[in-house]
Protein backbone atom coordinates (compact mmCIF):
# COMPACT_ATOMS: atom_id res chain seq x y z
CA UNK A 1 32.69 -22.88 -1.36
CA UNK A 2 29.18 -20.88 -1.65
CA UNK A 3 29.48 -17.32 -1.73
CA UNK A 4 28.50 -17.66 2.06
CA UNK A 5 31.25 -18.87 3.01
CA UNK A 6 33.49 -16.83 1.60
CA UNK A 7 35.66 -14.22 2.77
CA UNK A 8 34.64 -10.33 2.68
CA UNK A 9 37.01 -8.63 -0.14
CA UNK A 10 40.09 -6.98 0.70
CA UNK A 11 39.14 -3.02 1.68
CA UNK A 12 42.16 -1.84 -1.26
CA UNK A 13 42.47 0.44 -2.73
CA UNK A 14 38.76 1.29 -3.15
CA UNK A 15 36.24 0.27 0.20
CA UNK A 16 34.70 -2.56 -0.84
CA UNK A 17 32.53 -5.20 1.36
CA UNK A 18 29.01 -7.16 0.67
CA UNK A 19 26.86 -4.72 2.25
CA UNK A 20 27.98 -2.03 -0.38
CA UNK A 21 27.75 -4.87 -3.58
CA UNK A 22 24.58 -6.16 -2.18
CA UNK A 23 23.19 -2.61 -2.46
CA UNK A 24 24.94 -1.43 -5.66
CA UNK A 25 23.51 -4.45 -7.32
CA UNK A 26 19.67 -4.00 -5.58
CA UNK A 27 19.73 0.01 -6.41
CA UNK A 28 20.41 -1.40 -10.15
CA UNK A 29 17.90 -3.96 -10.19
CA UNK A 30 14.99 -1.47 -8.78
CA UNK A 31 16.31 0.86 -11.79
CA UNK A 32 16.00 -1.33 -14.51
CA UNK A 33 15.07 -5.03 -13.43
CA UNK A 34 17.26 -7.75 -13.52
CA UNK A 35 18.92 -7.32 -17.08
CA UNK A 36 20.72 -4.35 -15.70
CA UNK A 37 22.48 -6.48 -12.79
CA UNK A 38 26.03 -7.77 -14.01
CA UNK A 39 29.35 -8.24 -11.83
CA UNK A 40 30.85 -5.89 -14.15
CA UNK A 41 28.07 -3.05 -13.75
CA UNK A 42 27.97 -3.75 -9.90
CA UNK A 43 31.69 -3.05 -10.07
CA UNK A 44 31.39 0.22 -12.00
CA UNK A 45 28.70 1.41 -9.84
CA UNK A 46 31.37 1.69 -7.02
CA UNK A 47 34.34 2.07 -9.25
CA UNK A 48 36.00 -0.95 -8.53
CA UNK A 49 37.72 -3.02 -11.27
CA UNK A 50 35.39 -5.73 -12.10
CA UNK A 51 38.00 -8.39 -11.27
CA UNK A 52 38.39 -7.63 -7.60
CA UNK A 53 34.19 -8.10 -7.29
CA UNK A 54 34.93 -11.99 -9.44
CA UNK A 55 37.80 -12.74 -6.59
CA UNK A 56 34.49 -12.88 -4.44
CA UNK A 57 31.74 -13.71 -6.93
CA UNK A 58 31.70 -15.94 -9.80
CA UNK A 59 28.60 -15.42 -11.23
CA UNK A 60 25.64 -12.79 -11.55
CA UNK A 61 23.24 -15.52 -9.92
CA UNK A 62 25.91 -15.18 -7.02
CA UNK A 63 24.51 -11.68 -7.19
CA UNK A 64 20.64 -12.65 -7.28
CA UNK A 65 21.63 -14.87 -4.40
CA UNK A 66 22.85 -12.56 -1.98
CA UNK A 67 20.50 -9.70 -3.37
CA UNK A 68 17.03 -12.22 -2.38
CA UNK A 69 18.41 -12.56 0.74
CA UNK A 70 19.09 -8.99 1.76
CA UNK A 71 15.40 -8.57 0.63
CA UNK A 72 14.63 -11.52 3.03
CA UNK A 73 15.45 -9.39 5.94
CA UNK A 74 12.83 -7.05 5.17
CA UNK A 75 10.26 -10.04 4.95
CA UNK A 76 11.87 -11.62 8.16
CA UNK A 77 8.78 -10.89 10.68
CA UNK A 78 9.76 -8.15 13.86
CA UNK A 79 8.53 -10.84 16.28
CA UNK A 80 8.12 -14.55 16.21
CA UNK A 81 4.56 -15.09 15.00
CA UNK A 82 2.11 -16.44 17.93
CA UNK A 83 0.75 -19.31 15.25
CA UNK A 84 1.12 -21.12 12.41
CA UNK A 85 -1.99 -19.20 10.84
CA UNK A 86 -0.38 -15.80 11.91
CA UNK A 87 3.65 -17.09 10.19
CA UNK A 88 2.20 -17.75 7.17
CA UNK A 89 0.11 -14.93 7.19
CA UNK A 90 2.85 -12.37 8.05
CA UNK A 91 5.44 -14.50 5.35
CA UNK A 92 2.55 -14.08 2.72
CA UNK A 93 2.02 -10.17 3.26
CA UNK A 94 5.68 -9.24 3.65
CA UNK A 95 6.50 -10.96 0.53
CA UNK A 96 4.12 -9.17 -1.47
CA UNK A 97 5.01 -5.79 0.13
CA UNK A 98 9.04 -6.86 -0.29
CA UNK A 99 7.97 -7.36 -4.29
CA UNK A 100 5.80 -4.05 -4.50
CA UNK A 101 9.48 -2.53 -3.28
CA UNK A 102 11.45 -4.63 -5.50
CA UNK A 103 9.37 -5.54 -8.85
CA UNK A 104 12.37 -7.76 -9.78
CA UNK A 105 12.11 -10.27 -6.12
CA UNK A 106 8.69 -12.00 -8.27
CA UNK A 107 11.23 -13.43 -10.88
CA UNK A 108 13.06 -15.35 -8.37
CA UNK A 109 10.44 -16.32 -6.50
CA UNK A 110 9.75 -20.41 -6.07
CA UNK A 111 13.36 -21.48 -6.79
CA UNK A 112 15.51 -23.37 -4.73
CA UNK A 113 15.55 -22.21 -0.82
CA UNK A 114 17.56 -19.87 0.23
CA UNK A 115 20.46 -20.22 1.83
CA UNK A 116 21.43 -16.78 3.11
CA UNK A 117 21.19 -15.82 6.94
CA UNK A 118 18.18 -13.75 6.64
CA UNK A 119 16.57 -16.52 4.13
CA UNK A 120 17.15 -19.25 7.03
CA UNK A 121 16.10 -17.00 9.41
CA UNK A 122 12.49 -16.62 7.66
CA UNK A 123 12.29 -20.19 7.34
CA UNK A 124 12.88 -20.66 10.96
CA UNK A 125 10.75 -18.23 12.21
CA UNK A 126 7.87 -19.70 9.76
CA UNK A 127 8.68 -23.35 10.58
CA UNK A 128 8.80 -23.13 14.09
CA UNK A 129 5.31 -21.86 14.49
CA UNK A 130 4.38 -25.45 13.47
CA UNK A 131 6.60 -26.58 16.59
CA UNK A 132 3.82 -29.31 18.68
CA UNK A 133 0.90 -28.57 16.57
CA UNK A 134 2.35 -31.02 13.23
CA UNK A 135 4.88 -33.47 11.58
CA UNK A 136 7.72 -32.07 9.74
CA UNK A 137 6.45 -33.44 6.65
CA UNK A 138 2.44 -31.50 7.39
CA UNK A 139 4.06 -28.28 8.51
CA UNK A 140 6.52 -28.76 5.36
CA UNK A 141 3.17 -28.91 2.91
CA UNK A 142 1.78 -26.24 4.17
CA UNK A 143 4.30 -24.07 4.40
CA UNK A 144 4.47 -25.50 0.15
CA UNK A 145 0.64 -24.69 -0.44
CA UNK A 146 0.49 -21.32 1.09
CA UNK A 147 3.45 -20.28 -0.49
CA UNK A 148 2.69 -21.73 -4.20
CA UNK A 149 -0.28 -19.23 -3.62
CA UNK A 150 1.03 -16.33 -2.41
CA UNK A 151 4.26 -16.53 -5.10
CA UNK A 152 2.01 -16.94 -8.03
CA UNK A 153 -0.47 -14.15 -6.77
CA UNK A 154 2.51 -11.74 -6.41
CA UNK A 155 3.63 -12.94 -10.15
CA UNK A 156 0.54 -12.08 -11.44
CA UNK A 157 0.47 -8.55 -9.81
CA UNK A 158 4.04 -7.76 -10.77
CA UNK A 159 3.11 -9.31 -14.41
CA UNK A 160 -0.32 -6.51 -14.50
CA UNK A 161 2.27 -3.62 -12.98
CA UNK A 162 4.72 -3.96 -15.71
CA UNK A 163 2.02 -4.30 -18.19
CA UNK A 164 0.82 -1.02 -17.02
CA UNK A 165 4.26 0.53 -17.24
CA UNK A 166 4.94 -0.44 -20.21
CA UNK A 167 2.03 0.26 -22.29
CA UNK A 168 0.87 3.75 -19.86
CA UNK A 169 -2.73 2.24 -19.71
CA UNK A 170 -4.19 1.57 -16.07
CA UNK A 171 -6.00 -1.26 -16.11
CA UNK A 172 -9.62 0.52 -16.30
CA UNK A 173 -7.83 2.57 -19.10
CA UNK A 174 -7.10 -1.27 -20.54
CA UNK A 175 -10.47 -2.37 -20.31
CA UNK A 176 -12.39 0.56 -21.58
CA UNK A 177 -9.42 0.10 -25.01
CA UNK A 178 -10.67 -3.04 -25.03
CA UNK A 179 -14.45 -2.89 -24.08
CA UNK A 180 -15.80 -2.89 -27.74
CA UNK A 181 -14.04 -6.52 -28.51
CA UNK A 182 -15.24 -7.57 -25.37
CA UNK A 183 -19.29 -6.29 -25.79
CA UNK A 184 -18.70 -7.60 -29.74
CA UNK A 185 -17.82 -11.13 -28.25
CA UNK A 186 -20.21 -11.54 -25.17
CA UNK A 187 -23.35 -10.53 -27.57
CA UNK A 188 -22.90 -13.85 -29.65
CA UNK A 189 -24.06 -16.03 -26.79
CA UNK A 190 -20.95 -17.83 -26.89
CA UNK A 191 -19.63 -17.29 -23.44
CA UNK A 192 -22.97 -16.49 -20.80
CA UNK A 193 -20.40 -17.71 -17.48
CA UNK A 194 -17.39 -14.96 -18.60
CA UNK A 195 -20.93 -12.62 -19.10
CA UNK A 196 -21.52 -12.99 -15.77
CA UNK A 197 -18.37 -12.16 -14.69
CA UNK A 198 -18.03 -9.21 -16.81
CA UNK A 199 -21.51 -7.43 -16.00
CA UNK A 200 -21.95 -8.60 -12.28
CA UNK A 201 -18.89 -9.61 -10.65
CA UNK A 202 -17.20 -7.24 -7.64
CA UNK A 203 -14.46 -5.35 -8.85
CA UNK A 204 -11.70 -5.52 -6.10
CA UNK A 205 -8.66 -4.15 -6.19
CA UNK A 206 -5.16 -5.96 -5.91
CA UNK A 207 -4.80 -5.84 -1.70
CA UNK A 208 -7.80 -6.97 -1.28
CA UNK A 209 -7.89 -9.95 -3.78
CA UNK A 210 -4.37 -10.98 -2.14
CA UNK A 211 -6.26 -10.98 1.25
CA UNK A 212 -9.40 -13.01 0.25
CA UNK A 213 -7.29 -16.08 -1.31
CA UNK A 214 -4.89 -15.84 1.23
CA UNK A 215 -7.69 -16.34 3.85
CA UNK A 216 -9.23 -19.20 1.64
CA UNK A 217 -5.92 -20.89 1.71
CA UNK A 218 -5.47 -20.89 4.94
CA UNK A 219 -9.18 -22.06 5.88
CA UNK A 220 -8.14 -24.56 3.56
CA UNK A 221 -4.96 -25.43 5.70
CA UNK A 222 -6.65 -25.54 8.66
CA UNK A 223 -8.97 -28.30 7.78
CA UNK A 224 -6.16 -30.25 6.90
CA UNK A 225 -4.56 -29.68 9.84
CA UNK A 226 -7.66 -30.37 11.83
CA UNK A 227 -7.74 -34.13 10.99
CA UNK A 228 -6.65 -36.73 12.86
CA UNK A 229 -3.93 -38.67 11.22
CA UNK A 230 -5.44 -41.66 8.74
């Protein structure tokens, strides 16, 4: 039995029901990441004894479970999208924003699908934009290629947010610390292509370097989808 199917705990002696350990075990996460979720500190948080929460879960990736998929309603799009370009558009931005929110969501990102209402709801409101326009298998692989993107773009923005939390320097603040090593190793010669990046490249800030690959992606979809079958 998956913790989907099982029965709400009993309401004695102290109110207890998913919606309540769901958020318990979220609030906890957003405090402190993912270390700081346990059965036994979700219980605590509502002052429940930790065995009545383990009559219901068995595990804390029970917990991650049902805690992705309350997040999932937030990334579930308000109306079905009018394309397939505009679903995986919408899934792509709402995840990102759901993971800006929550800076834990990026670490369990890419895993096996989930399973929750609101996670089969997202996957049905994606999928279905597909619905006359491709195979199962093509709307299946793109639904795969836009995502691989968008999960390790978010990873790599949640990865440069923490590093900034952590050490207090923004990332100009990083690369001004750093700009000596960098001038230093540039002026042997060694590396003219990361030169080029350094002095003329567009800085662009996080938003807007989501956008751009997301849009390349996409293009990139589209001329797959464009050809007729081999």
């Amino acid at each position: 039995m998956t913790v989907w199917d099982r029965p709400e705990p009993p309401t004695q002696p102290v109110p207890l029901d998913r919606e309540r350990i769901v958020a318990a075990a979220i609030a906890l996460a957003d405090e402190g990441g993912l270390e700081a979720v346990s059965v036994r500190k979700v219980a605590a948080r509502l002052d429940a004894g930790p065995m009545r929460l383990y009559r219901y879960i068995s595990s804390k990736e029970e917990l991650f479970d049902l805690m992705v998929d309350e997040v999932q309603a937030e990334i579930l799009p308000e109306e079905q999208p009018g394309d397939w370009r505009e679903a995986l558009r919408v899934l792509a931005q709402r995840t990102r924003k759901a993971a800006l929110r929550h800076a834990w969501l990026a670490d369990l990102l890419g895993g096996r699908p989930a399973m929750g209402p609101n996670g089969l709801a997202v996957a049905e409101a994606t999928l279905s934009a597909f619905d006359s326009l491709a195979d199962v298998d093509t709307a299946m692989r793109a639904v795969e290629t836009v995502s691989a993107y968008f999960i390790g773009a978010i990873r790599r923005e949640t990865a440069h947010l923490r590093a900034e939390h952590a050490t207090g320097l923004s990332k100009h603040d990083w690369q001004r610390a750093h700009g000596p090593h960098m001038s230093s190793m540039l002026a042997t010669g060694r590396f003219p292509a990361l030169a080029k990046v350094v002095h003329d490249a567009t800085d662009v800030d996080a938003e807007t370097s989501f956008a751009t690959g997301l849009d390349w992606v996409l293009d990139a979809v589209a001329t797959k989808l464009a050809r007729p079958p081999a």
